[in-house]
N, C-alpha and C. Protein backbone atom coordinates (compact mmCIF):
# COMPACT_ATOMS: atom_id res chain seq x y z
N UNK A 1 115.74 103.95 97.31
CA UNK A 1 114.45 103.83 97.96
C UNK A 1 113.67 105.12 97.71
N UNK A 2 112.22 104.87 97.38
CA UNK A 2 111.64 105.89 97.29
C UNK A 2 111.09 106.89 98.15
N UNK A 3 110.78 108.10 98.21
CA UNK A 3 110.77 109.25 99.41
C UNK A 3 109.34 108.60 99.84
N UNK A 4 109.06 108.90 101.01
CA UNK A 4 108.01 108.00 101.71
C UNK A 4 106.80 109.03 101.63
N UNK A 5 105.59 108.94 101.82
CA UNK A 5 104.65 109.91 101.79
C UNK A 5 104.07 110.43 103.23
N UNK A 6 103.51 111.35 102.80
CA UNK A 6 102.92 111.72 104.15
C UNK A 6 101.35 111.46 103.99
N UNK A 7 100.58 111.58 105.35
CA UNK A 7 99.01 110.76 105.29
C UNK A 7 98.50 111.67 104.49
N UNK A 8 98.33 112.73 104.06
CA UNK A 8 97.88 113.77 102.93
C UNK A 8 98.20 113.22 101.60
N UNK A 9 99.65 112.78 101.03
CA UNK A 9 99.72 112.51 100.01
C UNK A 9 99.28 111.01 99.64
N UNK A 10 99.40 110.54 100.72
CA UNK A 10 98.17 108.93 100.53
C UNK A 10 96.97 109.24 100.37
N UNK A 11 96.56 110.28 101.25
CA UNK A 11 95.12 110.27 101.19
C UNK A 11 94.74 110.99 99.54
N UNK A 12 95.51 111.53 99.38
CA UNK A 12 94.82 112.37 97.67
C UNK A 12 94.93 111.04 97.13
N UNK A 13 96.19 110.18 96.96
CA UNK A 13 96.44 109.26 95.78
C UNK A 13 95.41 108.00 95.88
N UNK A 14 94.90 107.94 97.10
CA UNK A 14 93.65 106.74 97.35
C UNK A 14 92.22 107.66 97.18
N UNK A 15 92.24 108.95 97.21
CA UNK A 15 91.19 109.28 96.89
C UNK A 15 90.03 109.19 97.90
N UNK A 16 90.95 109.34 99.82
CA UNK A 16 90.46 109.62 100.76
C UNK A 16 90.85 110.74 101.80
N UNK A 17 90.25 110.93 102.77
CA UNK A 17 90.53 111.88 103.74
C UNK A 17 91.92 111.44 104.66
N UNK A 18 92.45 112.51 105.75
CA UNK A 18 92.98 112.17 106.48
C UNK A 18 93.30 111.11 107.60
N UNK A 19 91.89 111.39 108.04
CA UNK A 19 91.44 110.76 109.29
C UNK A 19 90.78 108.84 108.75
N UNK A 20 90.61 108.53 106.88
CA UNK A 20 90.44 107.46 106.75
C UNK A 20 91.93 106.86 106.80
N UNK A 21 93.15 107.64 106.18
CA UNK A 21 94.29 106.76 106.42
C UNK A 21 94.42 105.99 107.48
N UNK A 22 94.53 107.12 108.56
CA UNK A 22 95.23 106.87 109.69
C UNK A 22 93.94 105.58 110.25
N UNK A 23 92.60 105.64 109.95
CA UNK A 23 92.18 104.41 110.26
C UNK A 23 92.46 103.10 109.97
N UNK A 24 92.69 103.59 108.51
CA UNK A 24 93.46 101.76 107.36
C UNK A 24 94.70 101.45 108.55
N UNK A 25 95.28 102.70 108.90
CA UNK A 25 96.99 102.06 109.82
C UNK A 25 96.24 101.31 111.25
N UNK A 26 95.09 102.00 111.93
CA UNK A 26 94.68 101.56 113.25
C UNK A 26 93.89 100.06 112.90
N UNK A 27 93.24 99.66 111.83
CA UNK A 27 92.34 98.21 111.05
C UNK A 27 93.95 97.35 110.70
N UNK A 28 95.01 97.68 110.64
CA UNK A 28 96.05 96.95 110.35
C UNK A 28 95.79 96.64 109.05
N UNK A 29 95.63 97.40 107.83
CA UNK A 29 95.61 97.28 106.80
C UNK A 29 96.45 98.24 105.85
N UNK A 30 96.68 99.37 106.59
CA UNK A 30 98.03 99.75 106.23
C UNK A 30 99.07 100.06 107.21
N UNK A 31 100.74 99.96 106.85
CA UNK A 31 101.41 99.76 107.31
C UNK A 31 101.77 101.34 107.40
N UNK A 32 101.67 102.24 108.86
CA UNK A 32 102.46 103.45 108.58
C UNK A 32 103.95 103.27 109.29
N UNK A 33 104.46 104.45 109.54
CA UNK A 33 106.02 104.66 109.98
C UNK A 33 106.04 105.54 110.68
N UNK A 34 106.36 105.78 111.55
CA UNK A 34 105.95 107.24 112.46
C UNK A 34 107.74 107.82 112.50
N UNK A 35 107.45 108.86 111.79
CA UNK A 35 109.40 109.84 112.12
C UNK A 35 108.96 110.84 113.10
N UNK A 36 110.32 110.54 113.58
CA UNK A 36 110.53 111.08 115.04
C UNK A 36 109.32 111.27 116.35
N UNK A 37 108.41 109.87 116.16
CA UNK A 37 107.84 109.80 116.95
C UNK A 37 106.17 110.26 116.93
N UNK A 38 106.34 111.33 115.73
CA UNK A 38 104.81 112.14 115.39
C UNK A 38 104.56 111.81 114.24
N UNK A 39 105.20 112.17 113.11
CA UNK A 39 105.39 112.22 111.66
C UNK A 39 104.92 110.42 110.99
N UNK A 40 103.48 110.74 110.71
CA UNK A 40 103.56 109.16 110.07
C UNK A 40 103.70 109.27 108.50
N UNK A 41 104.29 108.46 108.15
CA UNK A 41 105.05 108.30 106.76
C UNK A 41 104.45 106.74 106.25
N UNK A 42 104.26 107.10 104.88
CA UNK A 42 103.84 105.44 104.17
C UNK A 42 104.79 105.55 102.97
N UNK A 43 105.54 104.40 102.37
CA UNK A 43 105.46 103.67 101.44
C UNK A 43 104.73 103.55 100.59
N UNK A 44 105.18 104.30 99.33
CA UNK A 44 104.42 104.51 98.16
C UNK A 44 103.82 102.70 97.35
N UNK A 45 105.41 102.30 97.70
CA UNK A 45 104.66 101.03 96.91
C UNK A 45 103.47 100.13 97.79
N UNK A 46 103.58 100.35 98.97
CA UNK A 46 102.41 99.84 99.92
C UNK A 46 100.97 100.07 99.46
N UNK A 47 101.29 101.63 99.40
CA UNK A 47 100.13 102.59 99.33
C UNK A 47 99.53 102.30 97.72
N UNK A 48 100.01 102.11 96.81
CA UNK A 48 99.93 101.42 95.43
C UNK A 48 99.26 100.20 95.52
N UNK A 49 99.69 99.49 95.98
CA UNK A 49 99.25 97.93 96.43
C UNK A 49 97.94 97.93 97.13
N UNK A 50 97.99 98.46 97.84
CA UNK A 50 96.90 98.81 98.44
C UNK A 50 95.08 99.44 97.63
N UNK A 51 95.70 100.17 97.19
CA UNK A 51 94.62 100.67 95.91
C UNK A 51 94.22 99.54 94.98
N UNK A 52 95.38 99.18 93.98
CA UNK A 52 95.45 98.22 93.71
C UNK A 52 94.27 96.95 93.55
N UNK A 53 94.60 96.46 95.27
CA UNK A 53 93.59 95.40 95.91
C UNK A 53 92.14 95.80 96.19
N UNK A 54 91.81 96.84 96.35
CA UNK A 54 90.93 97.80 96.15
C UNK A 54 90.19 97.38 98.13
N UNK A 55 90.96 96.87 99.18
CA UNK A 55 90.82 96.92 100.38
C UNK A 55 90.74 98.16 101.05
N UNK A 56 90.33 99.05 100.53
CA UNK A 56 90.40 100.52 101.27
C UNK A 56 89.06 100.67 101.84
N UNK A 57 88.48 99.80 101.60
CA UNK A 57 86.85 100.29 102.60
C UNK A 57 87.02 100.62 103.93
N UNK A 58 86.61 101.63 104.97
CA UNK A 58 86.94 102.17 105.73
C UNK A 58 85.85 101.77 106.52
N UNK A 59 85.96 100.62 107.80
CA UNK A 59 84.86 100.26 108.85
C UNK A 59 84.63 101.67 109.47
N UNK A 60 83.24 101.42 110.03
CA UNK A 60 83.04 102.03 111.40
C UNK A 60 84.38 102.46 112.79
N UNK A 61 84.30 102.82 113.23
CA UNK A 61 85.21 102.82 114.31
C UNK A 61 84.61 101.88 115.47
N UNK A 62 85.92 101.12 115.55
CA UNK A 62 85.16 99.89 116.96
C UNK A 62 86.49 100.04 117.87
N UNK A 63 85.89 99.43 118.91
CA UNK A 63 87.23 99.34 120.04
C UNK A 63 88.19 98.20 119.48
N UNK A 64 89.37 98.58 119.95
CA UNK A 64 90.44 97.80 119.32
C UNK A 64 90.79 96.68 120.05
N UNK A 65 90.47 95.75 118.82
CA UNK A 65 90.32 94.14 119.46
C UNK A 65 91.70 93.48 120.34
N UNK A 66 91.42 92.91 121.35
CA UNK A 66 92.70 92.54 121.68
C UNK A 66 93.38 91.63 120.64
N UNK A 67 94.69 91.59 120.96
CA UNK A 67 95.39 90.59 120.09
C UNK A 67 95.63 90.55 118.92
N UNK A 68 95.26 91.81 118.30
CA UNK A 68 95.32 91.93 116.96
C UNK A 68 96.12 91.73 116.31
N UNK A 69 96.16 90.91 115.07
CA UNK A 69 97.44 90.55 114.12
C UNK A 69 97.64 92.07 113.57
N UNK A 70 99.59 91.93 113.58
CA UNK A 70 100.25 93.02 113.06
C UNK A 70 100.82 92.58 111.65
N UNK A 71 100.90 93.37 110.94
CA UNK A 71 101.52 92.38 109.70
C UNK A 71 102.88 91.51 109.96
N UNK A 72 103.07 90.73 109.17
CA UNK A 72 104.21 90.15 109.45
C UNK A 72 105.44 90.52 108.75
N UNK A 73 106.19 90.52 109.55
CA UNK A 73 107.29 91.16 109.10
C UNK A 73 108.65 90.86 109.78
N UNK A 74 109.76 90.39 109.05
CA UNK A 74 111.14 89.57 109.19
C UNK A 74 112.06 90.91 110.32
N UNK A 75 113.18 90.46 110.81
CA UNK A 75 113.64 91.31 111.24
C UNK A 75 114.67 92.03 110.52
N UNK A 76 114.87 91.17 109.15
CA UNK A 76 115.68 91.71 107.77
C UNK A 76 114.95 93.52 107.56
N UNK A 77 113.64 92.78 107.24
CA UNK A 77 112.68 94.63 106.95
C UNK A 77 112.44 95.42 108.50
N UNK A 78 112.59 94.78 109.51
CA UNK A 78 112.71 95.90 110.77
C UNK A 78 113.89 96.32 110.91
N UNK A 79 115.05 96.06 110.18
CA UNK A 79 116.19 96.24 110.11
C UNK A 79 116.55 97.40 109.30
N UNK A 80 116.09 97.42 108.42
CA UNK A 80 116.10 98.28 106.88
C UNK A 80 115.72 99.35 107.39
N UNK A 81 114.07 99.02 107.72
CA UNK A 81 113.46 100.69 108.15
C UNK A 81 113.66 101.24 109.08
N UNK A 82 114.74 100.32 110.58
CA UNK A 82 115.02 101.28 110.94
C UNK A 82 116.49 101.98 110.84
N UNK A 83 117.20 101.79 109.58
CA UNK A 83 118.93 102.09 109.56
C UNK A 83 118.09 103.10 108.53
N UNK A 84 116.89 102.68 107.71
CA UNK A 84 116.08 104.19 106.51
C UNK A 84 116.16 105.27 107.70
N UNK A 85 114.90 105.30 108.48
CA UNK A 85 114.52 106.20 109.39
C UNK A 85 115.60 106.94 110.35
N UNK A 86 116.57 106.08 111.07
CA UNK A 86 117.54 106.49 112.08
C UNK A 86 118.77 106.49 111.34
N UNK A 87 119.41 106.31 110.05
CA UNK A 87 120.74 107.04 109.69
C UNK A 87 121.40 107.92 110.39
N UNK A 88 120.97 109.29 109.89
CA UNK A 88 122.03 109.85 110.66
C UNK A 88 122.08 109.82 112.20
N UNK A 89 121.08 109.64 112.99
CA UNK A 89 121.43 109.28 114.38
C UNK A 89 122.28 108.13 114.22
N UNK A 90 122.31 107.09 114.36
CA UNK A 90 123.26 106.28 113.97
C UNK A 90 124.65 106.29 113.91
N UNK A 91 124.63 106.76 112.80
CA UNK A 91 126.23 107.32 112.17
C UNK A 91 126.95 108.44 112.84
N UNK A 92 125.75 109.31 113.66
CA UNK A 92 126.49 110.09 114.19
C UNK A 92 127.00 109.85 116.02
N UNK A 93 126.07 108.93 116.88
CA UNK A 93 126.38 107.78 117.22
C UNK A 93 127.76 107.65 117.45
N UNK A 94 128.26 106.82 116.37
CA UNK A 94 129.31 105.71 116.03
C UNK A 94 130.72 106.92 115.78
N UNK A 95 130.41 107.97 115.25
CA UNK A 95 131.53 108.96 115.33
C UNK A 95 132.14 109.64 116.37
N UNK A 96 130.71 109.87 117.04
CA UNK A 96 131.55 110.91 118.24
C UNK A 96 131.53 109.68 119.25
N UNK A 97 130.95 108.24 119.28
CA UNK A 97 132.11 107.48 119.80
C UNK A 97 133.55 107.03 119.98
N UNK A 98 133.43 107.38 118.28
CA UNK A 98 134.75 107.03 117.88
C UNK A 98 135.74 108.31 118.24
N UNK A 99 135.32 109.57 118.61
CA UNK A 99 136.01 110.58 118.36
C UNK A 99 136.22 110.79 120.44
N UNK A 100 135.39 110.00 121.19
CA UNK A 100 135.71 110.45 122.59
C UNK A 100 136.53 109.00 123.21
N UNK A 101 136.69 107.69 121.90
CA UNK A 101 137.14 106.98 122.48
C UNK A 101 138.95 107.35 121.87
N UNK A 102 138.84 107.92 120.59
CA UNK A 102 140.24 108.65 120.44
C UNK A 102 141.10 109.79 121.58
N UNK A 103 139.72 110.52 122.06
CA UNK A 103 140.32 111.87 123.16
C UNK A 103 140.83 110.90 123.90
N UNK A 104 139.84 110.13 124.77
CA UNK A 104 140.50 109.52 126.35
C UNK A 104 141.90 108.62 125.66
N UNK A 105 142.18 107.98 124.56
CA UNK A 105 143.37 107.13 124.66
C UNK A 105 144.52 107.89 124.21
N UNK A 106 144.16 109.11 123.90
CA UNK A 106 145.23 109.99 123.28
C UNK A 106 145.51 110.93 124.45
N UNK A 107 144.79 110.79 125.68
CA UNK A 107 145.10 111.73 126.53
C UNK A 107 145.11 111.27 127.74
């Protein structure tokens, strides 16, 4: 998998500002990733595709409609990105489970 970008390196490769990314993510036209909660991250091939289609026109700012469609997406790919994103929490997790369910039966 490829290293994910940050809204700077989208924004040079679309040939916009900061503050237009993060609008394409709030219009639901692009898909970001937020690490550890702050850090939003895109998908190069998204961000490709995206250009691409040449959908990057950047509305006005309006209040955000209720109900808005989110992209669609399987729980196969909510699955993926989040074992991409949370690995080593995860794994580390599952060890020192494994390592306090060894103390208590060994002791």
């Amino acid at each position: 998998m490829e290293k994910l970008w940050t809204t700077s390196e989208a924004a040079k490769f679309l040939g916009l500002q900061d503050a237009d990314i993060e609008r394409l993510v709030k219009d639901g036209k692009l898909t970001g990733y937020k690490l550890a909660g702050q850090f939003l991250r895109f998908k190069p091939d998204q961000i490709k595709a995206l250009k691409a289609s040449g959908a990057m026109r950047i509305a006005a700012p309006a209040p955000a409609a209720a109900g808005a469609a989110a992209p669609a997406e399987g729980w196969q790919d909510r699955l993926r990105d989040l074992w991409y994103f949370y690995d080593f929490y995860l794994l580390s997790f599952v060890l020192l489970a494994a390592l306090v369910i060894y103390l208590v039966s060994s002791g």
